[in-house]
Every structure is written in structure tokens, then in C-alpha cells.
C-alpha atoms as a PDB file:
ATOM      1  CA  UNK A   1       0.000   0.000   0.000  1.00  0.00           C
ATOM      2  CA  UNK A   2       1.279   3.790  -1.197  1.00  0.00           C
ATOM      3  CA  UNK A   3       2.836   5.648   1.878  1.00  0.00           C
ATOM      4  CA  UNK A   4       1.847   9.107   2.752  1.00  0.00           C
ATOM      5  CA  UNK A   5       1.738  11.774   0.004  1.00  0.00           C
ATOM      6  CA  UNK A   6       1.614  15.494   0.148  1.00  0.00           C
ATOM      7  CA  UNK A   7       1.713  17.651  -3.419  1.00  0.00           C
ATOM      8  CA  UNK A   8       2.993  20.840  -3.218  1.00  0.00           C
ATOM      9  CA  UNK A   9       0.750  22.366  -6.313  1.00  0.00           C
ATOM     10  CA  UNK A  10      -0.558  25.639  -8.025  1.00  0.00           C
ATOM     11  CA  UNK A  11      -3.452  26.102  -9.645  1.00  0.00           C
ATOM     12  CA  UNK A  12      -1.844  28.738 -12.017  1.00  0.00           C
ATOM     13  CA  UNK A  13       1.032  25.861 -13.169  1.00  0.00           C
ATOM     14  CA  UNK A  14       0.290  23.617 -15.951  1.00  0.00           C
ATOM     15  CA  UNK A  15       2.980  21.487 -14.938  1.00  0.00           C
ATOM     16  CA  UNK A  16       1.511  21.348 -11.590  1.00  0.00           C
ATOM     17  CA  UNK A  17      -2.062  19.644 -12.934  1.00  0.00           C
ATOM     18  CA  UNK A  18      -0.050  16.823 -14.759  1.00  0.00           C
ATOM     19  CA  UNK A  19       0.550  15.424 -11.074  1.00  0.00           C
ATOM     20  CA  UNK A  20      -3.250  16.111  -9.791  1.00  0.00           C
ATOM     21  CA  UNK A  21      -4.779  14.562 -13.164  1.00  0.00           C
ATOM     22  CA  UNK A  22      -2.867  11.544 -12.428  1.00  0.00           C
ATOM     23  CA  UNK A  23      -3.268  11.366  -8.557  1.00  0.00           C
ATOM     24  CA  UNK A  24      -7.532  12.100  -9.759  1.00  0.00           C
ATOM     25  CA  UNK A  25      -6.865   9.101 -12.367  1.00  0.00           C
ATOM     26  CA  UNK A  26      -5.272   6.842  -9.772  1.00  0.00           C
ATOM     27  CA  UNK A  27      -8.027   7.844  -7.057  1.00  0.00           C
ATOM     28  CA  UNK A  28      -5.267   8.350  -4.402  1.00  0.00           C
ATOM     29  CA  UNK A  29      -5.656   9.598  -1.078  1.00  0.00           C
ATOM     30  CA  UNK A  30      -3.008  12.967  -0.558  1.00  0.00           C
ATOM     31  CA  UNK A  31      -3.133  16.123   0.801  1.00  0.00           C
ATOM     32  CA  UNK A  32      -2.641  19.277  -1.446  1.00  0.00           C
ATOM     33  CA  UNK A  33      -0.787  22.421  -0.326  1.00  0.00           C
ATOM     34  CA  UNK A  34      -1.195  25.392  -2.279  1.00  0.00           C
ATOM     35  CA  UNK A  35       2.158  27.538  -2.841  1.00  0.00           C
ATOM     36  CA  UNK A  36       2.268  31.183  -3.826  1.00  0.00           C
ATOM     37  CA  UNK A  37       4.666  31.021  -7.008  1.00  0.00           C
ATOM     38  CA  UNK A  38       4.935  34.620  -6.486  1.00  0.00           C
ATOM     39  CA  UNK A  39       4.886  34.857  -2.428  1.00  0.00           C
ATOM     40  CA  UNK A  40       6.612  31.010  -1.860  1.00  0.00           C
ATOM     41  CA  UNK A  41       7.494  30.351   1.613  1.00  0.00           C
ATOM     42  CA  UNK A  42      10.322  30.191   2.752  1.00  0.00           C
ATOM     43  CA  UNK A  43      10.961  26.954   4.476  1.00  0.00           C
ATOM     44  CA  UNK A  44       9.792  25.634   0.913  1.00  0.00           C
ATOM     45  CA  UNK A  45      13.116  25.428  -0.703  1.00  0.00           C
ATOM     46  CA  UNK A  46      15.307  23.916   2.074  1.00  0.00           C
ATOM     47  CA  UNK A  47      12.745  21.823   3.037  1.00  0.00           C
ATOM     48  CA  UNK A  48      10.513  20.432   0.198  1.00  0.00           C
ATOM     49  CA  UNK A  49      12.057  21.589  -3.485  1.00  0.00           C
ATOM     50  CA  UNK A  50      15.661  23.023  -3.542  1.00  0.00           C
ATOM     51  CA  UNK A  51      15.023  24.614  -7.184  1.00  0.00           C
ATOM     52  CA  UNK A  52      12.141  26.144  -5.473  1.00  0.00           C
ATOM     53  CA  UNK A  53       9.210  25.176  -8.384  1.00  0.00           C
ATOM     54  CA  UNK A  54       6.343  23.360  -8.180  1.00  0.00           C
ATOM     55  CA  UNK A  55       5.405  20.457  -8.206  1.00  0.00           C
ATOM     56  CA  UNK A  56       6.936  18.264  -5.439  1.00  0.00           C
ATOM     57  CA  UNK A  57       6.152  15.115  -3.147  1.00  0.00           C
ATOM     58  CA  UNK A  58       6.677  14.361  -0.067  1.00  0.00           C
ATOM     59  CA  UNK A  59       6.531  10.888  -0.013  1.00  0.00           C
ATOM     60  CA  UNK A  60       6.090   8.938   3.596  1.00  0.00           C
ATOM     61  CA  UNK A  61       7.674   9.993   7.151  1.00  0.00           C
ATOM     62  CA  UNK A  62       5.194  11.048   9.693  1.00  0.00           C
ATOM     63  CA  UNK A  63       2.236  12.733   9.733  1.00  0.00           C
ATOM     64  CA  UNK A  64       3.224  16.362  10.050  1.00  0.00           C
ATOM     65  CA  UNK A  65       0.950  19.387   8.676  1.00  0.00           C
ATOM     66  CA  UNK A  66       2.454  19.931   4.960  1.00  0.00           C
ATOM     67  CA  UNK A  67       3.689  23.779   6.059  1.00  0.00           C
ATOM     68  CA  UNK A  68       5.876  21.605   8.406  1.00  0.00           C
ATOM     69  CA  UNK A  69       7.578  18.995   6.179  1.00  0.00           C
ATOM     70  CA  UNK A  70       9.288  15.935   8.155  1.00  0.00           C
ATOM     71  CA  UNK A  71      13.221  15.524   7.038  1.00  0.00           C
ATOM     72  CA  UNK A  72      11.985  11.809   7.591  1.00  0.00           C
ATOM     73  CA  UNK A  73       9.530  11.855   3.744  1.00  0.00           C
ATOM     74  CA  UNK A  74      10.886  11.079   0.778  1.00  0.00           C
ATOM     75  CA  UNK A  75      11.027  15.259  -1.584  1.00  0.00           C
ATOM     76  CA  UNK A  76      10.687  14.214  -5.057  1.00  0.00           C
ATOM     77  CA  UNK A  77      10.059  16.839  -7.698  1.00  0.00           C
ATOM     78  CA  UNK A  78       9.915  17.842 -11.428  1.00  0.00           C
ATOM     79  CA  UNK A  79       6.388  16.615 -13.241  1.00  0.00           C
ATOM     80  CA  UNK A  80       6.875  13.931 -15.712  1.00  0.00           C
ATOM     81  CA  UNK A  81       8.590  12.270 -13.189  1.00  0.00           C
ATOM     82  CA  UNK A  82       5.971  12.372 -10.729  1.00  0.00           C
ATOM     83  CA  UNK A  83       3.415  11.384 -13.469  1.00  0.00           C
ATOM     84  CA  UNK A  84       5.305   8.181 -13.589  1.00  0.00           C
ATOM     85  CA  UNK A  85       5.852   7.809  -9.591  1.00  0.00           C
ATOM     86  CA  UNK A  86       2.011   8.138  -9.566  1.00  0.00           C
ATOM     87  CA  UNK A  87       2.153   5.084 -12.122  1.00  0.00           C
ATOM     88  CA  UNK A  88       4.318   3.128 -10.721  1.00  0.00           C
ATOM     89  CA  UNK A  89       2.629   3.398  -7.116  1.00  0.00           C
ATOM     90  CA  UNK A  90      -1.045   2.526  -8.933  1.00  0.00           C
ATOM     91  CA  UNK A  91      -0.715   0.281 -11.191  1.00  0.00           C
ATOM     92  CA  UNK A  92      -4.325  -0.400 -11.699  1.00  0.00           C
ATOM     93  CA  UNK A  93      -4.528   3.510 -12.728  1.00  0.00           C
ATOM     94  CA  UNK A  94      -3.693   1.962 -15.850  1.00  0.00           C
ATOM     95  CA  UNK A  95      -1.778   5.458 -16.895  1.00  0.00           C
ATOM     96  CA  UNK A  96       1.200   3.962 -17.694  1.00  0.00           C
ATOM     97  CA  UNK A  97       0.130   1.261 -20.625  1.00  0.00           C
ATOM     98  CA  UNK A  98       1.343  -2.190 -20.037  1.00  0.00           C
ATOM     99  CA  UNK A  99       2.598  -3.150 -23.343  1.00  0.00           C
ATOM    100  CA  UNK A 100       6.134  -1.843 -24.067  1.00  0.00           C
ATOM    101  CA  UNK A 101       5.146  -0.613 -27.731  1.00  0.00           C
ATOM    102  CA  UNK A 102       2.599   1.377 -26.058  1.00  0.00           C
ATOM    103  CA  UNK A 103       4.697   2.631 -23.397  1.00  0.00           C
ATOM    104  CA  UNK A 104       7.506   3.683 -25.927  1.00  0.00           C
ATOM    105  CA  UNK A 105       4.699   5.216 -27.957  1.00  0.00           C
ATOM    106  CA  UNK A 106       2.952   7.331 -24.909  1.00  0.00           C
ATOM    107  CA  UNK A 107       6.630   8.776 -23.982  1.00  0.00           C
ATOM    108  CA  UNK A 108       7.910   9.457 -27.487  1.00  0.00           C
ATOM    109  CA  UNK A 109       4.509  11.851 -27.633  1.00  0.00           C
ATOM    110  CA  UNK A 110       5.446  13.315 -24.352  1.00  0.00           C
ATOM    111  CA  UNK A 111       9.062  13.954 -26.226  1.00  0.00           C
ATOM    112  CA  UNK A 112       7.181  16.096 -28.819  1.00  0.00           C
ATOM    113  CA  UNK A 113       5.142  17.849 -26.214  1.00  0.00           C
ATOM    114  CA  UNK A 114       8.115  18.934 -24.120  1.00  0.00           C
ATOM    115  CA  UNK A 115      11.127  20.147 -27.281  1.00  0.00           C
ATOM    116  CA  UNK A 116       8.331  21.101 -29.835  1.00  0.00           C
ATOM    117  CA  UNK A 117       4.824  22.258 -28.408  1.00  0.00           C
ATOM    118  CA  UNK A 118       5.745  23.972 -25.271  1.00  0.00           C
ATOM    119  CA  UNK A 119       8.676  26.130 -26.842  1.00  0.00           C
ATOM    120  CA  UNK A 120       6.419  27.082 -29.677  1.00  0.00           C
ATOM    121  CA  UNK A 121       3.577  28.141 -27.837  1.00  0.00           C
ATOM    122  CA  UNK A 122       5.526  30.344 -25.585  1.00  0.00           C
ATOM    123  CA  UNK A 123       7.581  31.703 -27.637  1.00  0.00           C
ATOM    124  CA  UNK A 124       4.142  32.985 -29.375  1.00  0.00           C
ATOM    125  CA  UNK A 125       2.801  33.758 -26.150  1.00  0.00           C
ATOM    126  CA  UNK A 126       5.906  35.559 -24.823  1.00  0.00           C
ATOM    127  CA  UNK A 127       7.902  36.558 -27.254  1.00  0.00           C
ATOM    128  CA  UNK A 128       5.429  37.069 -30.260  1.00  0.00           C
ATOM    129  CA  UNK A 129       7.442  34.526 -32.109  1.00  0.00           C
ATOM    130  CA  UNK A 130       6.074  33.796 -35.088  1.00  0.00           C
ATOM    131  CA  UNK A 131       2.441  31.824 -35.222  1.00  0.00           C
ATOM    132  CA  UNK A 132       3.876  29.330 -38.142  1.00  0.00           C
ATOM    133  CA  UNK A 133       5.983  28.017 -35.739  1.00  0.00           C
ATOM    134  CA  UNK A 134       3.580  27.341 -33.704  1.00  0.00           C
ATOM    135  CA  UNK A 135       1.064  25.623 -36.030  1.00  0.00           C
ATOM    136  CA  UNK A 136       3.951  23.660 -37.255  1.00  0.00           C
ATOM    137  CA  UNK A 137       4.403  22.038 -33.760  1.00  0.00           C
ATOM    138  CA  UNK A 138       0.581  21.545 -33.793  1.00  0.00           C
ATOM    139  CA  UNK A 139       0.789  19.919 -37.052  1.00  0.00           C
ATOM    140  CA  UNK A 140       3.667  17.395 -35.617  1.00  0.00           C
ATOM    141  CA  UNK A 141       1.391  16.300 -32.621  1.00  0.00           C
ATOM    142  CA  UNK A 142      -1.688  15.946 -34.502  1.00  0.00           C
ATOM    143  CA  UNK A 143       0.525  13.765 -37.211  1.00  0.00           C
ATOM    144  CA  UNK A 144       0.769  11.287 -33.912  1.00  0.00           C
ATOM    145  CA  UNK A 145      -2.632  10.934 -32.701  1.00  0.00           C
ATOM    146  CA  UNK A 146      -4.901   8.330 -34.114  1.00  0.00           C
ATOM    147  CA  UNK A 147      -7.759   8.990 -36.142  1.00  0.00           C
ATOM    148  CA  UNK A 148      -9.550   9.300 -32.477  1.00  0.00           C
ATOM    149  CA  UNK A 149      -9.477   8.897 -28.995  1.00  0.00           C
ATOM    150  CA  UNK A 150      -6.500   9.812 -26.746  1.00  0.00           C
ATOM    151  CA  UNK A 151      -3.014   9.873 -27.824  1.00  0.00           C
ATOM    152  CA  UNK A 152      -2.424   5.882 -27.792  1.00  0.00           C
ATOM    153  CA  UNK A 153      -5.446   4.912 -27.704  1.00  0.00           C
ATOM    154  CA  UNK A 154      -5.881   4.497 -23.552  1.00  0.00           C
ATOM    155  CA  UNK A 155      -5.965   7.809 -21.513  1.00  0.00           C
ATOM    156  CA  UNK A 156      -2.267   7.640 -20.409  1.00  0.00           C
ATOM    157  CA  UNK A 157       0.741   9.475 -19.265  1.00  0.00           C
ATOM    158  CA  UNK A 158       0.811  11.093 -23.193  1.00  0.00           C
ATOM    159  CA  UNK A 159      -2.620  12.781 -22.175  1.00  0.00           C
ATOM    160  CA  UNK A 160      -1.905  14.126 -18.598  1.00  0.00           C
ATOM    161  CA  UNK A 161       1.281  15.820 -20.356  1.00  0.00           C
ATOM    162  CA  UNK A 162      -0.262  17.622 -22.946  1.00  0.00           C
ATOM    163  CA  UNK A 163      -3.732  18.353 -20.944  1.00  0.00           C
ATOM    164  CA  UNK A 164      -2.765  21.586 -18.977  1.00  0.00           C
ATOM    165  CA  UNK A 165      -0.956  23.458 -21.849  1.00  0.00           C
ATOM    166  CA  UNK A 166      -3.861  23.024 -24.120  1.00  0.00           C
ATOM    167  CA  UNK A 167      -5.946  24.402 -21.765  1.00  0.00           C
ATOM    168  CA  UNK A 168      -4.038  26.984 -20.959  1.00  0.00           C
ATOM    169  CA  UNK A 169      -3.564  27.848 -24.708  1.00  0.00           C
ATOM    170  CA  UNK A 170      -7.302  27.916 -24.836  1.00  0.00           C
ATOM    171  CA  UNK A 171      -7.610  30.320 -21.639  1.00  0.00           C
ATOM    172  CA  UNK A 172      -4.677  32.791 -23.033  1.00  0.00           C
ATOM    173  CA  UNK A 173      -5.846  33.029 -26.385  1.00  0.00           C
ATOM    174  CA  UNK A 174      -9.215  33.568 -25.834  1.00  0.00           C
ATOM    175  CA  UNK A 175      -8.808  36.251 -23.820  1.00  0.00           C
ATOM    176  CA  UNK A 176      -6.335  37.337 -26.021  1.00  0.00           C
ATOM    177  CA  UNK A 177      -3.445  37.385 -23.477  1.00  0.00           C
ATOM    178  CA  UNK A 178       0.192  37.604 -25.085  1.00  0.00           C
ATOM    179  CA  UNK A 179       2.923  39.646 -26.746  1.00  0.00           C
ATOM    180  CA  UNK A 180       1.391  38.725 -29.814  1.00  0.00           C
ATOM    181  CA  UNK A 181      -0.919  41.594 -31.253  1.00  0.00           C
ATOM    182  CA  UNK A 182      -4.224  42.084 -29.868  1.00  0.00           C
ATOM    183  CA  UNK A 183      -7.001  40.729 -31.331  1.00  0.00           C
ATOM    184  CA  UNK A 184      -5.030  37.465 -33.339  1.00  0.00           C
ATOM    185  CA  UNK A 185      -5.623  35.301 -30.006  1.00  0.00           C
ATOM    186  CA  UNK A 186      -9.436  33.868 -31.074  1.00  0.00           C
ATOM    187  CA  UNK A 187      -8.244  33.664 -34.571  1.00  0.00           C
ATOM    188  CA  UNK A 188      -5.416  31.705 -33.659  1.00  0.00           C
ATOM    189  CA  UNK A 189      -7.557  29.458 -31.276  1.00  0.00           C
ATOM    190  CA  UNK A 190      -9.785  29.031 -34.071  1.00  0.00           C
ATOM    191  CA  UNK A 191      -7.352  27.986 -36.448  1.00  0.00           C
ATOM    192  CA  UNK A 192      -5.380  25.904 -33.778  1.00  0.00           C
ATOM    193  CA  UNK A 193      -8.744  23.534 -33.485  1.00  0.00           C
ATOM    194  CA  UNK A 194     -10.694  23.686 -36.649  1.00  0.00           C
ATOM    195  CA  UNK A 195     -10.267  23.169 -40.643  1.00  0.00           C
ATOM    196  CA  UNK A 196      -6.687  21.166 -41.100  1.00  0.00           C
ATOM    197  CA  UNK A 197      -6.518  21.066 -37.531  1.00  0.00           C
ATOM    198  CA  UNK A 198      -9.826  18.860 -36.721  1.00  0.00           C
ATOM    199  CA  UNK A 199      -8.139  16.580 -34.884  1.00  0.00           C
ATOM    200  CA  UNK A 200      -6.763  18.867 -32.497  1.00  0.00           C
ATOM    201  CA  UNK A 201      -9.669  20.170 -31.792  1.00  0.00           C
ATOM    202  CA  UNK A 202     -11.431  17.055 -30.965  1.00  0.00           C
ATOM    203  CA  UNK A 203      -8.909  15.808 -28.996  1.00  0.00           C
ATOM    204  CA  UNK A 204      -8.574  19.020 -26.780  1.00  0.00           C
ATOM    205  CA  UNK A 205     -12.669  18.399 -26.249  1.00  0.00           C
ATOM    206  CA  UNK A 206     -11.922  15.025 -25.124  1.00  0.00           C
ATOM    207  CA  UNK A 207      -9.376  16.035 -23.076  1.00  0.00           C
ATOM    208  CA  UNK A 208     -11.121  19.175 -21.407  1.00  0.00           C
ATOM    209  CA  UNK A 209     -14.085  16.346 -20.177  1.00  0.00           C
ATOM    210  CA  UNK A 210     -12.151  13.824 -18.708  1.00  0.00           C
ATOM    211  CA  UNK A 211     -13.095  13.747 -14.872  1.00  0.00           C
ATOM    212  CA  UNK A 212      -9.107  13.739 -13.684  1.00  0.00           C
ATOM    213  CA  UNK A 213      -8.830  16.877 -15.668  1.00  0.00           C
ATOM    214  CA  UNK A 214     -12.370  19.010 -14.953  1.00  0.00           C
ATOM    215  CA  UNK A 215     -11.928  18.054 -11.115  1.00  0.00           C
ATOM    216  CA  UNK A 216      -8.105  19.623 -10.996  1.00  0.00           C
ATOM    217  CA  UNK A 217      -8.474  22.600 -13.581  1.00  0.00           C
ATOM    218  CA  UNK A 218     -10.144  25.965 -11.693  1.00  0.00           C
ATOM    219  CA  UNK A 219     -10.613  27.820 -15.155  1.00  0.00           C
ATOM    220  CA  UNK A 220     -11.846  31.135 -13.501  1.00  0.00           C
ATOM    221  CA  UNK A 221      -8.804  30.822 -11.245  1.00  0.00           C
ATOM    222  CA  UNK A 222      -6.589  30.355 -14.113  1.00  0.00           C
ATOM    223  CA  UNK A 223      -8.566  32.909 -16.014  1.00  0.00           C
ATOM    224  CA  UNK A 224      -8.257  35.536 -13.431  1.00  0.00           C
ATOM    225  CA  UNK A 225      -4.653  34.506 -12.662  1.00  0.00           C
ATOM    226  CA  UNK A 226      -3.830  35.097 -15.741  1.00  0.00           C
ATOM    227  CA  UNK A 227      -5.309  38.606 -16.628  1.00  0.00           C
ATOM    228  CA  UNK A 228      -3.420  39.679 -13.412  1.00  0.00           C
ATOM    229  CA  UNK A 229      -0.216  38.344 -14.456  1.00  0.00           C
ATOM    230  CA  UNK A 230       0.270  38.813 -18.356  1.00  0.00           C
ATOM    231  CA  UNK A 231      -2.589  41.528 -18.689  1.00  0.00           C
ATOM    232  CA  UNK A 232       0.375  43.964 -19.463  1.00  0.00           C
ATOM    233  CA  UNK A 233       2.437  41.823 -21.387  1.00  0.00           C
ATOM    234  CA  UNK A 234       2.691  43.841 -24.593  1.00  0.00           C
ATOM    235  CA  UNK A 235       3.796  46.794 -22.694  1.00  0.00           C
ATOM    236  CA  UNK A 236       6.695  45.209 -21.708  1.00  0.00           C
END
């Protein structure tokens, strides 16, 4: 049986909700602890997460409030690796596919996800990079899916990775939020999930209604989050 576990989350950090969709997938029994990425305590780093991000473990040790972190738990950190951790404690999850092919497939998605997607879309987001780019990552993940369902078929470890950036894609360009100019952010939504990009588009919809992912994405908190952080962006 799993030991203790305490996640040290955000609801702001897509990274963050790759560890609660799988803990939601697993059905595990943790406590949460919410950390300020822009107020983070400061027993947080010496204690929990030396590089001082989210999200972390503490796995086992006593039972000690989560502002008060036992030296005697396990600190594990950095998401994908968590994912798997989650995995690997609940088997019966059934996140991390049993066949090998599978397996190979679900991470050599992930691989795409984390060196193509993510760059792309915040260089766009940040840096006003150009959208081609962008699309051209899209284009490379949607050349992996299969004609439908999730990305190998079973919900899986390929899924919770992508999940929380496509979402918050969706939030940021919809209310268009970005260094790129104002007013391109629906368009670009619109193009991202429609026409040559169908299949996108009806994956994100399957994504957006699994349970793991409505029950750990606060889409007014992001929302608001959001405005308050990047509202000013273009300014800058």
C-alpha cells in the first residue's frame, strides 16, 4: 500500500495539474498544499524543493501538517517524473500502458510535447514569435494521434502531459493574453482547433471532459490569474 503523500501544487502551473490529473486518475488519497509562485514560503526550498518550483512530493515519514515537512519523507520533484511515480505506485490507474510498444509510444509523444509544443507556444505567447511556428508544432502532434481517442489509444501518461498546456492555450488566447498583437488570439484558437486542424480540436474536447482533468483545472482561477499576471504583457 502507497505511503503518505503530500503535493505541493498551483493552480496557475500547468505542470503542476499533470501530477493532480494523475493522482484524480489513480483515485489516491493525498493532501494538497497550495504555494504562492509569487509569495513562496520560505521553508519551501530547504525543506521540500531546492530549485524552489512546483510540483513536489513528499513521499512517507510522519504525519506532520504539509507547512511543516518531516526531514523523515521522501522530496521528489519535477512533473513527468511524478506522473510516472504516480504510475508506478497505482498500477491499476492503468496510466502507464502495459505493453512496451505502447509505453515507448505514450513517452515518445510526451518527447514532442516537451522540445516542440511547449517552446512554440511560448515563444508565441511571450515573445510574439512567429504563429507558423507554432502551427507547425501543432501539425507534428496531430501527425501522432490516431484517427480518435486519446493519444495511444488508452488515456495515459501522453494525455496528462499535454492536458494543462492546451488548456491553458485555450484560456490565453481567448482572452487574447500575449505579446502577440491584440485581437489574433481567437483567430489563432480558431485555427489551432478547426479546418486542417480537426483533430486537435477534438482531442482538446476530449481532453477538457475527462473527470481527472475538470476536477483539478479551476478555469476562472486560471482565467483571473492570468489577466493579473500577463494583462500587461505587450507593454513590456
Amino acid at each position: 500500500m502507497p505511503e503518505r503523500i503530500t503535493l505541493y501544487s498551483a493552480k496557475i502551473c500547468p505542470f503542476a495539474q499533470r501530477v493532480e490529473i494523475a493522482l484524480a486518475e489513480a483515485k489516491a488519497q493525498f493532501t494538497r498544499y497550495e504555494i504562492d509562485l509569487q509569495n513562496k514560503p520560505e521553508w519551501y526550498a530547504p525543506k521540500v524543493n531546492p530549485a524552489s518550483k512546483v510540483p513536489a512530493i513528499a513521499y512517507g515519514g510522519p504525519d506532520v501538517p504539509p507547512d511543516q515537512p518531516s526531514p523523515e519523507s521522501v522530496k521528489l520533484a519535477e512533473s513527468l517524473v511524478l506522473v510516472e511515480f504516480v504510475a508506478d505506485l497505482f498500477p491499476e490507474s492503468g496510466i502507464l500502458p502495459s505493453d512496451p510498444v505502447t509505453r515507448a509510444k505514450a513517452r515518445f509523444f510526451i518527447e514532442g510535447v516537451s522540445s516542440k509544443l511547449i517552446p512554440a507556444w511560448y515563444a508565441y505567447f511571450l515573445r510574439n514569435a512567429p504563429v507558423e511556428d507554432f502551427y507547425s508544432a501543432l501539425e507534428y502532434i496531430q501527425s501522432l494521434l490516431p484517427s480518435d481517442g486519446f493519444a495511444v489509444g488508452q488515456f495515459s501518461i501522453a494525455d496528462i502531459a499535454i492536458a494543462p498546456f492546451i488548456a491553458r492555450t485555450r484560456v490565453s488566447l481567448l482572452n487574447e493574453l500575449g505579446k502577440y498583437p491584440e485581437g489574433n488570439g481567437k483567430k489563432v484558437w480558431e485555427t489551432a482547433t478547426t479546418g486542417k486542424f480537426a483533430r486537435i480540436g477534438k482531442y482538446a474536447e476530449d481532453l477538457f471532459a475527462r473527470d481527472s482533468f475538470k476536477s483539478t483545472f479551476d478555469e476562472a482561477y486560471v482565467t483571473q490569474a492570468f489577466k493579473q499576471r500577463f494583462a500587461n504583457l505587450r507593454n513590456q
